[in-house]
PDB file of N, CA and C in Angstrom:
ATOM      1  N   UNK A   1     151.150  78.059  32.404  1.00  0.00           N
ATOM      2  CA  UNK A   1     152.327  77.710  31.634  1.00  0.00           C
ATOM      3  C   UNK A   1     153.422  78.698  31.989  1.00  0.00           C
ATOM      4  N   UNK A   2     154.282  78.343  32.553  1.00  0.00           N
ATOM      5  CA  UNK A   2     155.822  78.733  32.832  1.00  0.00           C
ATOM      6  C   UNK A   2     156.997  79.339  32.145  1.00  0.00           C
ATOM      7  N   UNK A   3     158.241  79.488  31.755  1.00  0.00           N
ATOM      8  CA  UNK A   3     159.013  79.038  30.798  1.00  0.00           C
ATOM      9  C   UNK A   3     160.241  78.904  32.069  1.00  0.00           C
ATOM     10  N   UNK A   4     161.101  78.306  31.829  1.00  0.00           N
ATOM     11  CA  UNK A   4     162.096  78.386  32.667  1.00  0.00           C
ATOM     12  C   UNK A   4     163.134  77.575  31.961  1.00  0.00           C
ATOM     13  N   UNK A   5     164.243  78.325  31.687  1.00  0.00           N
ATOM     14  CA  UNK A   5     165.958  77.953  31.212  1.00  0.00           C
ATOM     15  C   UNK A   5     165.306  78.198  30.012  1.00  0.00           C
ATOM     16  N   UNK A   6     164.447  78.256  29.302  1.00  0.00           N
ATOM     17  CA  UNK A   6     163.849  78.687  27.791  1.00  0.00           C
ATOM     18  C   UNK A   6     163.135  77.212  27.574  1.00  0.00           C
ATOM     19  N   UNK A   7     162.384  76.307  28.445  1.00  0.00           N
ATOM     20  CA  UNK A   7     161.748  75.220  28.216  1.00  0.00           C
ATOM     21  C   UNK A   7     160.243  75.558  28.892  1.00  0.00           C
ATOM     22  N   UNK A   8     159.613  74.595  28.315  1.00  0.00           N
ATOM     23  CA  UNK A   8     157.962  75.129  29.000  1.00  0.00           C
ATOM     24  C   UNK A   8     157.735  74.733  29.996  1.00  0.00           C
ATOM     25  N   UNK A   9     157.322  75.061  30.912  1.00  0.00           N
ATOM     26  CA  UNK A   9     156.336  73.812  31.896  1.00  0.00           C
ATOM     27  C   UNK A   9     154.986  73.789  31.808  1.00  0.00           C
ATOM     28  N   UNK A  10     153.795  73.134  32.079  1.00  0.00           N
ATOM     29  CA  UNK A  10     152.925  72.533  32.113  1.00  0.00           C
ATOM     30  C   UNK A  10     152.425  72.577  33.545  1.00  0.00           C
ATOM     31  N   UNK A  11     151.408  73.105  34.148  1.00  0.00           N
ATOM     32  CA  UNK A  11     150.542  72.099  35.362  1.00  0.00           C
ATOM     33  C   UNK A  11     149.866  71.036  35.011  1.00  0.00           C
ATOM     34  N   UNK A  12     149.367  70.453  36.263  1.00  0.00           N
ATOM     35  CA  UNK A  12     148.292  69.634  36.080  1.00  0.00           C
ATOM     36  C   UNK A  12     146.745  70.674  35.850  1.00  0.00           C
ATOM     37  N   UNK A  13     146.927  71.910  36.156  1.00  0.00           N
ATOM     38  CA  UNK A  13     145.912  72.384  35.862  1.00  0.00           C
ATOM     39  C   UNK A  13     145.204  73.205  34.721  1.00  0.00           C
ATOM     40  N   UNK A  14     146.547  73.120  33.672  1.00  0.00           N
ATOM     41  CA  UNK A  14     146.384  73.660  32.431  1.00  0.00           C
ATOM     42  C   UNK A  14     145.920  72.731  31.405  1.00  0.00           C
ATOM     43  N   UNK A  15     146.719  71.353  32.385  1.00  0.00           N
ATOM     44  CA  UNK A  15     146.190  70.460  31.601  1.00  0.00           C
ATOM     45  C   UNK A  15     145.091  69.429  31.456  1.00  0.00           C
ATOM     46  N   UNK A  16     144.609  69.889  33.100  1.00  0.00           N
ATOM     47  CA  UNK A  16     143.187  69.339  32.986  1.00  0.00           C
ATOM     48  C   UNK A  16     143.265  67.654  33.660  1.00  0.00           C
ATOM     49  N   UNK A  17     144.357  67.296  33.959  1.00  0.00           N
ATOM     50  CA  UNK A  17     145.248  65.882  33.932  1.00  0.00           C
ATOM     51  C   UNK A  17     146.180  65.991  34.896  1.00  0.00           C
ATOM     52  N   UNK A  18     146.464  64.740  35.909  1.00  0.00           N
ATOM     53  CA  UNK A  18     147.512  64.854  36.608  1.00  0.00           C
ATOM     54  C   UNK A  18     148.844  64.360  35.997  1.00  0.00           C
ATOM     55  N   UNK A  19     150.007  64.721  36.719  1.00  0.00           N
ATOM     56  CA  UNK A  19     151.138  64.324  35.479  1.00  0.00           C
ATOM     57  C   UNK A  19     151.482  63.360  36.614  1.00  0.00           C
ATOM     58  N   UNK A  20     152.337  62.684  35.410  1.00  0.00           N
ATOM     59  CA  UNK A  20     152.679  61.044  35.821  1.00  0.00           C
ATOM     60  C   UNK A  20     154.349  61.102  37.077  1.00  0.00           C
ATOM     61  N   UNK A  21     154.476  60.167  37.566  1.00  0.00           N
ATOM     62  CA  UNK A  21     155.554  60.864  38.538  1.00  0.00           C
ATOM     63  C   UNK A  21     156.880  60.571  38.197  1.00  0.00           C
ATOM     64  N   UNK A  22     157.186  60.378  36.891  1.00  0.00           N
ATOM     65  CA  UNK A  22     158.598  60.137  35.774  1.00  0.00           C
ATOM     66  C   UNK A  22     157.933  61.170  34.765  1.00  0.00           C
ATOM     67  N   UNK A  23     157.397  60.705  34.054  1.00  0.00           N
ATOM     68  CA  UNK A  23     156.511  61.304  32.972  1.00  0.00           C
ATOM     69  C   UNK A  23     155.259  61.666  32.380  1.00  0.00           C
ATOM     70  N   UNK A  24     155.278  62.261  31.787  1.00  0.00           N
ATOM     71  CA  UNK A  24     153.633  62.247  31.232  1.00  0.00           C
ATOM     72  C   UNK A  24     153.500  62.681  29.653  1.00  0.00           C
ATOM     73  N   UNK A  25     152.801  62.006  28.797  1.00  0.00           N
ATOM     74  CA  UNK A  25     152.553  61.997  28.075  1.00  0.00           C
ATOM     75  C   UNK A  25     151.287  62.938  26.969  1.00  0.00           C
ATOM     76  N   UNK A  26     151.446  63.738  26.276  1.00  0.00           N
ATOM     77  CA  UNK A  26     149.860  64.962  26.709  1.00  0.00           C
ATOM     78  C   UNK A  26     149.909  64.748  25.071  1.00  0.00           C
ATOM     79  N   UNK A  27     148.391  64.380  24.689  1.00  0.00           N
ATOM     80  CA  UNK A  27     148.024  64.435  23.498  1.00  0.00           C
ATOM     81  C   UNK A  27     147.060  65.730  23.021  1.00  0.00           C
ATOM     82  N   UNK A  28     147.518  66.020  22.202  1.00  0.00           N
ATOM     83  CA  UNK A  28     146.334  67.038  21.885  1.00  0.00           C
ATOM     84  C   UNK A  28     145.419  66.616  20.668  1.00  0.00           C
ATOM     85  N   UNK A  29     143.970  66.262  20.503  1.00  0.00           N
ATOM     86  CA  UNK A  29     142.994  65.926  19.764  1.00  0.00           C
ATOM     87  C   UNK A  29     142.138  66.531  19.611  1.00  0.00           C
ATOM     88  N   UNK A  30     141.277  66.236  18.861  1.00  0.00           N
ATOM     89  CA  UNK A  30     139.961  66.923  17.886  1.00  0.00           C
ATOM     90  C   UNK A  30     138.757  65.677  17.615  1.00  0.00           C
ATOM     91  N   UNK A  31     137.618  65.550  18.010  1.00  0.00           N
ATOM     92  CA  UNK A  31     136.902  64.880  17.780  1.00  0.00           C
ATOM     93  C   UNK A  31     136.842  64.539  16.503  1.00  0.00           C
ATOM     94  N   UNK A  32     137.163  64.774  15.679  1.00  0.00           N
ATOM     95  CA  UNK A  32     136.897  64.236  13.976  1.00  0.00           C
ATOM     96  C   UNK A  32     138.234  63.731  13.422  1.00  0.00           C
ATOM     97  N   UNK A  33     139.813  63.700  14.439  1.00  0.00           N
ATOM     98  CA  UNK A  33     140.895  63.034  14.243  1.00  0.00           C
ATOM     99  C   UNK A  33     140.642  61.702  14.019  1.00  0.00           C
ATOM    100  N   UNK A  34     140.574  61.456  12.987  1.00  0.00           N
ATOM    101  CA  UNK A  34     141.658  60.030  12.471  1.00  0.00           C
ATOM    102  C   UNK A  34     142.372  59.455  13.920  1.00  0.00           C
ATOM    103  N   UNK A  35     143.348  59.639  13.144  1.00  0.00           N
ATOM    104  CA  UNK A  35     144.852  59.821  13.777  1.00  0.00           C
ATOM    105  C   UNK A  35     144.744  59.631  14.996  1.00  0.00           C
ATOM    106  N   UNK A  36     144.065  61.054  15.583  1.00  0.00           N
ATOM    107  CA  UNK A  36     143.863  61.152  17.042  1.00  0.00           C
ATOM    108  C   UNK A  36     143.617  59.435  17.943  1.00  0.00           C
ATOM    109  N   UNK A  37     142.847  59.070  17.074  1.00  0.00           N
ATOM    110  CA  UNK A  37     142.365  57.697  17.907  1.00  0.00           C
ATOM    111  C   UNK A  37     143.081  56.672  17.784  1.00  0.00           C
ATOM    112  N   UNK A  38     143.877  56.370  17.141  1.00  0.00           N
ATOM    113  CA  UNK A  38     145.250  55.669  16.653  1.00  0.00           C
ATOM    114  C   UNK A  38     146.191  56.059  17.950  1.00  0.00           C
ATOM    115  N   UNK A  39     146.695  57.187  18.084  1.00  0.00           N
ATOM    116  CA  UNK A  39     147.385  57.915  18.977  1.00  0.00           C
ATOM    117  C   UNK A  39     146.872  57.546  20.193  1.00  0.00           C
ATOM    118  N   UNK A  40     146.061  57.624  20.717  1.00  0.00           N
ATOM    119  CA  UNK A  40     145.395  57.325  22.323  1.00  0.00           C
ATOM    120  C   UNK A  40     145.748  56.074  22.543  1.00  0.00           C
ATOM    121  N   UNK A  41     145.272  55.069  21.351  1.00  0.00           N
ATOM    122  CA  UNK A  41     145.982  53.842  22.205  1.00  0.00           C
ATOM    123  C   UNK A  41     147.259  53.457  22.366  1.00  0.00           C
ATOM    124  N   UNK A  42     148.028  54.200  21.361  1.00  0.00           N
ATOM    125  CA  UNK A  42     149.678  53.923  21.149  1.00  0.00           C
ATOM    126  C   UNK A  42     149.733  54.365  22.745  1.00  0.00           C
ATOM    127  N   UNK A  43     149.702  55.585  23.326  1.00  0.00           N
ATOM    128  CA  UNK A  43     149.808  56.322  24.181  1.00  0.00           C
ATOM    129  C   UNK A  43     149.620  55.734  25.112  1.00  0.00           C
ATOM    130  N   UNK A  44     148.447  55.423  25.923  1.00  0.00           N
ATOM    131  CA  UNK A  44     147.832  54.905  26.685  1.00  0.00           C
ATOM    132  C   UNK A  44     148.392  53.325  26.811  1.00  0.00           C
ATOM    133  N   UNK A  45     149.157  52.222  25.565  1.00  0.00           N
ATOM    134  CA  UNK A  45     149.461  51.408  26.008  1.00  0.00           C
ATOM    135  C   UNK A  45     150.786  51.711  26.650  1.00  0.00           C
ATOM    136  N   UNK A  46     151.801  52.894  25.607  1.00  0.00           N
ATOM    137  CA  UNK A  46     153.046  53.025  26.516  1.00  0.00           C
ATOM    138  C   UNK A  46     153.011  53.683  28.034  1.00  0.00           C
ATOM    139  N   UNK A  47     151.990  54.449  28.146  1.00  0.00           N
ATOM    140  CA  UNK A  47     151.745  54.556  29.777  1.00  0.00           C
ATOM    141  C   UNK A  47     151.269  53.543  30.741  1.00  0.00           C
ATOM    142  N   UNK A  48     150.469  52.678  29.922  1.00  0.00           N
ATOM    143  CA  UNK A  48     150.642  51.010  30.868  1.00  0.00           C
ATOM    144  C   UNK A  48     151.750  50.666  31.179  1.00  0.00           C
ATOM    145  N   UNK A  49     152.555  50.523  30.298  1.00  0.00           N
ATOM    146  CA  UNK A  49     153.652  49.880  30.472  1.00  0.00           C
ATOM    147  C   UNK A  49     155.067  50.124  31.319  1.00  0.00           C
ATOM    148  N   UNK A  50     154.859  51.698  31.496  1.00  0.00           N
ATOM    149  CA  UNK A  50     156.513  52.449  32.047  1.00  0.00           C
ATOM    150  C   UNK A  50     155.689  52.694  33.296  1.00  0.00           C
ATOM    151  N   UNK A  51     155.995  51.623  34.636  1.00  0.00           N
ATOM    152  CA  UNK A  51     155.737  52.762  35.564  1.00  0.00           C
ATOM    153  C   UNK A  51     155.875  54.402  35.869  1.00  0.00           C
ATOM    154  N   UNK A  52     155.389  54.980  36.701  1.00  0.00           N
ATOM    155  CA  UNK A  52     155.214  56.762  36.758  1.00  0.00           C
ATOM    156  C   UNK A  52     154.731  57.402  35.330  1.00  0.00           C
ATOM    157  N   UNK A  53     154.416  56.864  34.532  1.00  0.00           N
ATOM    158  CA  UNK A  53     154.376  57.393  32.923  1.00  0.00           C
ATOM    159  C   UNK A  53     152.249  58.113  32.963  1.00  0.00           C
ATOM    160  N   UNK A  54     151.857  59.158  32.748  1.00  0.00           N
ATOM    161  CA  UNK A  54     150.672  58.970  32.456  1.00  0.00           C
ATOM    162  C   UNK A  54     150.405  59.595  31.120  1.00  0.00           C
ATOM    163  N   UNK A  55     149.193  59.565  30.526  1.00  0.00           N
ATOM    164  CA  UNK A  55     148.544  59.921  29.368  1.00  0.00           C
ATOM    165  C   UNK A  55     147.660  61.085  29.885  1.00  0.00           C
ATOM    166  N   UNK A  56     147.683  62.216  29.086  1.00  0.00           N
ATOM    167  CA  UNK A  56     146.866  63.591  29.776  1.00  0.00           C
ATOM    168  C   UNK A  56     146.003  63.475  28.108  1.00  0.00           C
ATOM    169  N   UNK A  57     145.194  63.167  27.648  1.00  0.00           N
ATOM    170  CA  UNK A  57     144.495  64.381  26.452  1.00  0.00           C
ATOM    171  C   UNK A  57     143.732  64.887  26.896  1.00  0.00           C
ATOM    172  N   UNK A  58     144.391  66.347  25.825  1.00  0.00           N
ATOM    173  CA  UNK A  58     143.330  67.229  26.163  1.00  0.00           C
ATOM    174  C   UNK A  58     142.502  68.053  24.385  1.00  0.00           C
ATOM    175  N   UNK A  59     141.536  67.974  24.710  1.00  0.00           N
ATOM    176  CA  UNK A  59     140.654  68.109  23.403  1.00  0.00           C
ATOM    177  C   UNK A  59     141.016  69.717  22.921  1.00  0.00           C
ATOM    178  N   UNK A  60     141.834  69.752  21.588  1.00  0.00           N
ATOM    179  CA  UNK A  60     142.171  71.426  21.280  1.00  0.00           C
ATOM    180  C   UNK A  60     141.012  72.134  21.086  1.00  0.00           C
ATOM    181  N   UNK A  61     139.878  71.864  20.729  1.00  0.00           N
ATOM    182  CA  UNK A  61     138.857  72.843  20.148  1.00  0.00           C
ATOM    183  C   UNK A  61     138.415  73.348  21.681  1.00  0.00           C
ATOM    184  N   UNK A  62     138.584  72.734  23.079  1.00  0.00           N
ATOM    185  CA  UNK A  62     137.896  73.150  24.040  1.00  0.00           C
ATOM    186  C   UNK A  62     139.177  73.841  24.761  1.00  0.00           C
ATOM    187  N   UNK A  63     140.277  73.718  24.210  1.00  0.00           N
ATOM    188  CA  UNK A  63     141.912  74.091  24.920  1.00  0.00           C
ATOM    189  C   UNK A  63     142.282  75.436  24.267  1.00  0.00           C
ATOM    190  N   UNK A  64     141.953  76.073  23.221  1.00  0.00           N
ATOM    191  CA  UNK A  64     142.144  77.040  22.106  1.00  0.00           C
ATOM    192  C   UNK A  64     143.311  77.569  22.706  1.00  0.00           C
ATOM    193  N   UNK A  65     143.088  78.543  23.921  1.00  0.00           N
ATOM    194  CA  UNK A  65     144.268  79.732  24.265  1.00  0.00           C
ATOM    195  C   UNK A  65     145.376  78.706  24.444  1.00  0.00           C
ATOM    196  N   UNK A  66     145.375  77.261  25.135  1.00  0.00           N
ATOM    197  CA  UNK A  66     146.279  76.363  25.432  1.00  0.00           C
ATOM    198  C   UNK A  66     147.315  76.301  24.381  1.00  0.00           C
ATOM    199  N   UNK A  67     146.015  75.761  23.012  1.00  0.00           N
ATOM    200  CA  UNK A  67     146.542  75.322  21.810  1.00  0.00           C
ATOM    201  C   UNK A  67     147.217  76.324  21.040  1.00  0.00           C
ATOM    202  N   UNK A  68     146.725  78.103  21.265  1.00  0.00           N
ATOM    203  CA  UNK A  68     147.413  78.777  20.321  1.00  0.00           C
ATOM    204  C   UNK A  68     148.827  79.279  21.465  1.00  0.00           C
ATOM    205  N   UNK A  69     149.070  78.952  22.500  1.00  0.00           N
ATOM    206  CA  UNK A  69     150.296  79.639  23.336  1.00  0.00           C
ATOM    207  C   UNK A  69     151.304  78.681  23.040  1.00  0.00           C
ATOM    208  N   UNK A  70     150.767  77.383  22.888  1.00  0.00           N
ATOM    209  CA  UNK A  70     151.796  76.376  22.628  1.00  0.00           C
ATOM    210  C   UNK A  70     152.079  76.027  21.153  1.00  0.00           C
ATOM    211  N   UNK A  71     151.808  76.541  20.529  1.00  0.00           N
ATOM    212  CA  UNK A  71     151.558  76.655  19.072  1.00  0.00           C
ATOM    213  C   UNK A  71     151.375  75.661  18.377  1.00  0.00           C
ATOM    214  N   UNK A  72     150.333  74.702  18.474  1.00  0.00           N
ATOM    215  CA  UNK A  72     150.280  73.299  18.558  1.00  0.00           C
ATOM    216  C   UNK A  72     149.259  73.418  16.663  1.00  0.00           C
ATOM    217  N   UNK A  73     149.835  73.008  15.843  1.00  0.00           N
ATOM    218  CA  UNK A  73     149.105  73.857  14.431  1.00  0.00           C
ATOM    219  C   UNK A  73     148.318  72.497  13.979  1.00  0.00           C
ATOM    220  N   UNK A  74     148.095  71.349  14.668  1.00  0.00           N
ATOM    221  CA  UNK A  74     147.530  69.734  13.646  1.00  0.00           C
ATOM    222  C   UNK A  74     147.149  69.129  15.112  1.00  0.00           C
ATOM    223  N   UNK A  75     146.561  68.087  14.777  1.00  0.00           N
ATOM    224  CA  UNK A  75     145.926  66.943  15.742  1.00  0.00           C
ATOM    225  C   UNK A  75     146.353  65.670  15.048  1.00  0.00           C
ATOM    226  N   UNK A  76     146.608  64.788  15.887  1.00  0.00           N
ATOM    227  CA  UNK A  76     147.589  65.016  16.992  1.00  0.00           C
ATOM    228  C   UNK A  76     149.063  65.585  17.313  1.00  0.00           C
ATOM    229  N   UNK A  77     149.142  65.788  18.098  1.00  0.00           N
ATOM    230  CA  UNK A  77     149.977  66.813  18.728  1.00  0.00           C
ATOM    231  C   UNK A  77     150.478  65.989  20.041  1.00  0.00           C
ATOM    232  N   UNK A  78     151.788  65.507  20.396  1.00  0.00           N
ATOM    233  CA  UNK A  78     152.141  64.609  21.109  1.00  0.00           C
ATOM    234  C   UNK A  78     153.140  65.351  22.311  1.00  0.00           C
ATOM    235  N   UNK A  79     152.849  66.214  23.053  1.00  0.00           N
ATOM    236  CA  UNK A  79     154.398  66.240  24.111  1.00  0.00           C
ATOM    237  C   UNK A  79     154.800  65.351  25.051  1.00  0.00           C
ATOM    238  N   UNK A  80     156.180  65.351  25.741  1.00  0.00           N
ATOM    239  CA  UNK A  80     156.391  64.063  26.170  1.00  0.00           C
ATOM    240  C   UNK A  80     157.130  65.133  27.808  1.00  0.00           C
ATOM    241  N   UNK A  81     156.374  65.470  28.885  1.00  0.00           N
ATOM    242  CA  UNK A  81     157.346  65.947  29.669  1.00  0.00           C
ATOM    243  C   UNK A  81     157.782  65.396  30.764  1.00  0.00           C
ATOM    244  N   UNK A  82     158.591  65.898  31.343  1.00  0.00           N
ATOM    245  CA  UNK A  82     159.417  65.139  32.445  1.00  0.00           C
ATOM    246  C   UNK A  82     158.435  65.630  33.502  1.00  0.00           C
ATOM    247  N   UNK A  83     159.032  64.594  35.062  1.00  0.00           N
ATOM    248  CA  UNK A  83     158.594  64.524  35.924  1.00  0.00           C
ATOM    249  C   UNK A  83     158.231  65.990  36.897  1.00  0.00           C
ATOM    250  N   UNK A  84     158.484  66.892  36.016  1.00  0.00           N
ATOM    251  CA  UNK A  84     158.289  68.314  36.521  1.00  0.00           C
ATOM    252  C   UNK A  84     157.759  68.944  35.525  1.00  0.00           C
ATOM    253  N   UNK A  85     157.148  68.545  34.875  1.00  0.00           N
ATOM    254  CA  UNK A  85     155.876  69.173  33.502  1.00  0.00           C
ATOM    255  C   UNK A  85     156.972  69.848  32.851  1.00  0.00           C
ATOM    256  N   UNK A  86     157.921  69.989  32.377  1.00  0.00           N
ATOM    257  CA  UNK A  86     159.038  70.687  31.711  1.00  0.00           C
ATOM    258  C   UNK A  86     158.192  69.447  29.923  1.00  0.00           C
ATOM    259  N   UNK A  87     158.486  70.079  28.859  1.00  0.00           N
ATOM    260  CA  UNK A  87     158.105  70.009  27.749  1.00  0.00           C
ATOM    261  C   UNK A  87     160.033  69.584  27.414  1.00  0.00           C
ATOM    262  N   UNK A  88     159.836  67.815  27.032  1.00  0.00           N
ATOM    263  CA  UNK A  88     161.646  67.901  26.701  1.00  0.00           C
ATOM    264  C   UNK A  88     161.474  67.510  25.201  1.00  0.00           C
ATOM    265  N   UNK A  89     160.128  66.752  24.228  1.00  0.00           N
ATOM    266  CA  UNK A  89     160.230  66.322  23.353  1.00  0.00           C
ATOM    267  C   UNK A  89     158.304  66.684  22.731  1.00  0.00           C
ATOM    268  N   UNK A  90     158.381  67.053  21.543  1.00  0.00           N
ATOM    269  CA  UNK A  90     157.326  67.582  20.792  1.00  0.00           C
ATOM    270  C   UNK A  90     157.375  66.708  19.445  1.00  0.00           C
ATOM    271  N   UNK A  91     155.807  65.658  18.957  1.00  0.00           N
ATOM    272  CA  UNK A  91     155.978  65.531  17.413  1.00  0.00           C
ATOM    273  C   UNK A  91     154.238  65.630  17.055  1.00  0.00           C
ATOM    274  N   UNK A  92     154.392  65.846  15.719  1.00  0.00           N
ATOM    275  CA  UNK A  92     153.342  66.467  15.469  1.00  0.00           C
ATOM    276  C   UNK A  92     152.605  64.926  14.532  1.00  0.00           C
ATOM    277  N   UNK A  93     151.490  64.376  14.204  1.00  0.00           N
ATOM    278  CA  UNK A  93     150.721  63.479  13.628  1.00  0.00           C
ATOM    279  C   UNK A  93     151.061  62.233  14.383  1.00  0.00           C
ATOM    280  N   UNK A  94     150.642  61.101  13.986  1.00  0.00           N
ATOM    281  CA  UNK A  94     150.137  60.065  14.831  1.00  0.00           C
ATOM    282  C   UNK A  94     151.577  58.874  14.940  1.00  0.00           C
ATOM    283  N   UNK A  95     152.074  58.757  16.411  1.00  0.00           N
ATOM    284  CA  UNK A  95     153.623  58.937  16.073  1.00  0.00           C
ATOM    285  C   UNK A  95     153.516  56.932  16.723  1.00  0.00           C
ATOM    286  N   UNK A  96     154.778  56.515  16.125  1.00  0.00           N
ATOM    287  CA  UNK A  96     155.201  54.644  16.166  1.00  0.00           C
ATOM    288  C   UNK A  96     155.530  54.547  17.952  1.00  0.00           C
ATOM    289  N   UNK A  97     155.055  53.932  18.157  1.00  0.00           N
ATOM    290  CA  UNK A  97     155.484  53.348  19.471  1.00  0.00           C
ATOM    291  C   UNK A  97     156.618  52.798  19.866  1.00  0.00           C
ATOM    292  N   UNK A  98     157.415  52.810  19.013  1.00  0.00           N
ATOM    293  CA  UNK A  98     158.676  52.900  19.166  1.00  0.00           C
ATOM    294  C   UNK A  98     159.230  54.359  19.717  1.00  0.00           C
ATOM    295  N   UNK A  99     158.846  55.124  18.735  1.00  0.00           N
ATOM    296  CA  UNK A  99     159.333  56.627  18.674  1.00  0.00           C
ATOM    297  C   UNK A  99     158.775  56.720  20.421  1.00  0.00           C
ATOM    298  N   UNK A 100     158.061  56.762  21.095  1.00  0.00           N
ATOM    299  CA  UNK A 100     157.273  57.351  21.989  1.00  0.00           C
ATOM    300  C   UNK A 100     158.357  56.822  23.428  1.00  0.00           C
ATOM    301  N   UNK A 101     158.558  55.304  23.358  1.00  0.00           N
ATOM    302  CA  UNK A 101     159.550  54.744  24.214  1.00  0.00           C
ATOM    303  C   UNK A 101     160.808  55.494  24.052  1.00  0.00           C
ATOM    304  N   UNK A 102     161.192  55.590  23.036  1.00  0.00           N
ATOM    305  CA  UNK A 102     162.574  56.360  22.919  1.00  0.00           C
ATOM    306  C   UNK A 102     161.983  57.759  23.451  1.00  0.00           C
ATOM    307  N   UNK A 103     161.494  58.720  23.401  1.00  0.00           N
ATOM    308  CA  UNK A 103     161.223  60.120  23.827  1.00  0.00           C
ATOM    309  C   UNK A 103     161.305  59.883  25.024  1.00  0.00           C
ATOM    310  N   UNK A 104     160.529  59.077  25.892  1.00  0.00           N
ATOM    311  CA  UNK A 104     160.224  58.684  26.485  1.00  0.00           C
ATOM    312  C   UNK A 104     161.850  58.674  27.750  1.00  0.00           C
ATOM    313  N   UNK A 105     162.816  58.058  27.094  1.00  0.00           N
ATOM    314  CA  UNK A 105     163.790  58.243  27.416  1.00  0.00           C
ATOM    315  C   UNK A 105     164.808  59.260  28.077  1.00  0.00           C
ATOM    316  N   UNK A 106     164.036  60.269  27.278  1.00  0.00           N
ATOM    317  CA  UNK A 106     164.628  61.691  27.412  1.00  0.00           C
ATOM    318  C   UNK A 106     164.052  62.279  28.517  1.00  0.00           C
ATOM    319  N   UNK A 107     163.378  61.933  29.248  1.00  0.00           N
ATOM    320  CA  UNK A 107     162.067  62.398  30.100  1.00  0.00           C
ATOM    321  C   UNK A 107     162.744  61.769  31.494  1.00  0.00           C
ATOM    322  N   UNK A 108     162.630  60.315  31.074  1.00  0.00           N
ATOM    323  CA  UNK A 108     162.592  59.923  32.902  1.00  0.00           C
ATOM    324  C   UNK A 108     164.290  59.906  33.258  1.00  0.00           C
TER     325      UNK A 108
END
């Protein structure tokens, strides 16, 4: 993890996930989330849908140092970054698929 202009970046190797080549989408979950599983498919259908777009989760209880550098405090945990792992949009619980297209926006 990076910081650059005061924004984060992301690898593909922090995240365990390759990033999408507009965007990528990175969930953070917990096996006993609710939510979490609600979230994957919202996710996963808006990455069907937007070419270059992918879906990264990555499980926090096995991510810890990930989860406490990024200060990620609930599951799910949604970032939305651009085509250069830059972090442009952050929401925290299980977010409308609407909301995700619009972030989404900000990205590609």
């Amino acid at each position: 993890m990076s910081t650059e202009n005061g924004t984060v970046r992301l690898s593909e190797a922090e995240l365990g996930g390759a990033l999408g080549e507009r965007a990528t989408l990175v969930q953070f979950s917990t096996a006993f989330c609710q939510p979490c599983r609600a979230t994957r498919r919202v996710l996963a259908e808006v990455a069907g849908m937007v070419d270059g777009v992918a879906h990264v989760e990555v499980d926090a209880e096995e991510r810890l140092e990930l989860v406490r550098r990024l200060e990620i405090l609930r599951t799910p945990t949604v970032l939305v970054l651009d085509a250069g792992g830059h972090v442009v949009r952050r929401a925290a619980g299980m977010p409308r698929k609407a909301d995700v297209i619009a972030a989404l926006g900000r990205a590609v």
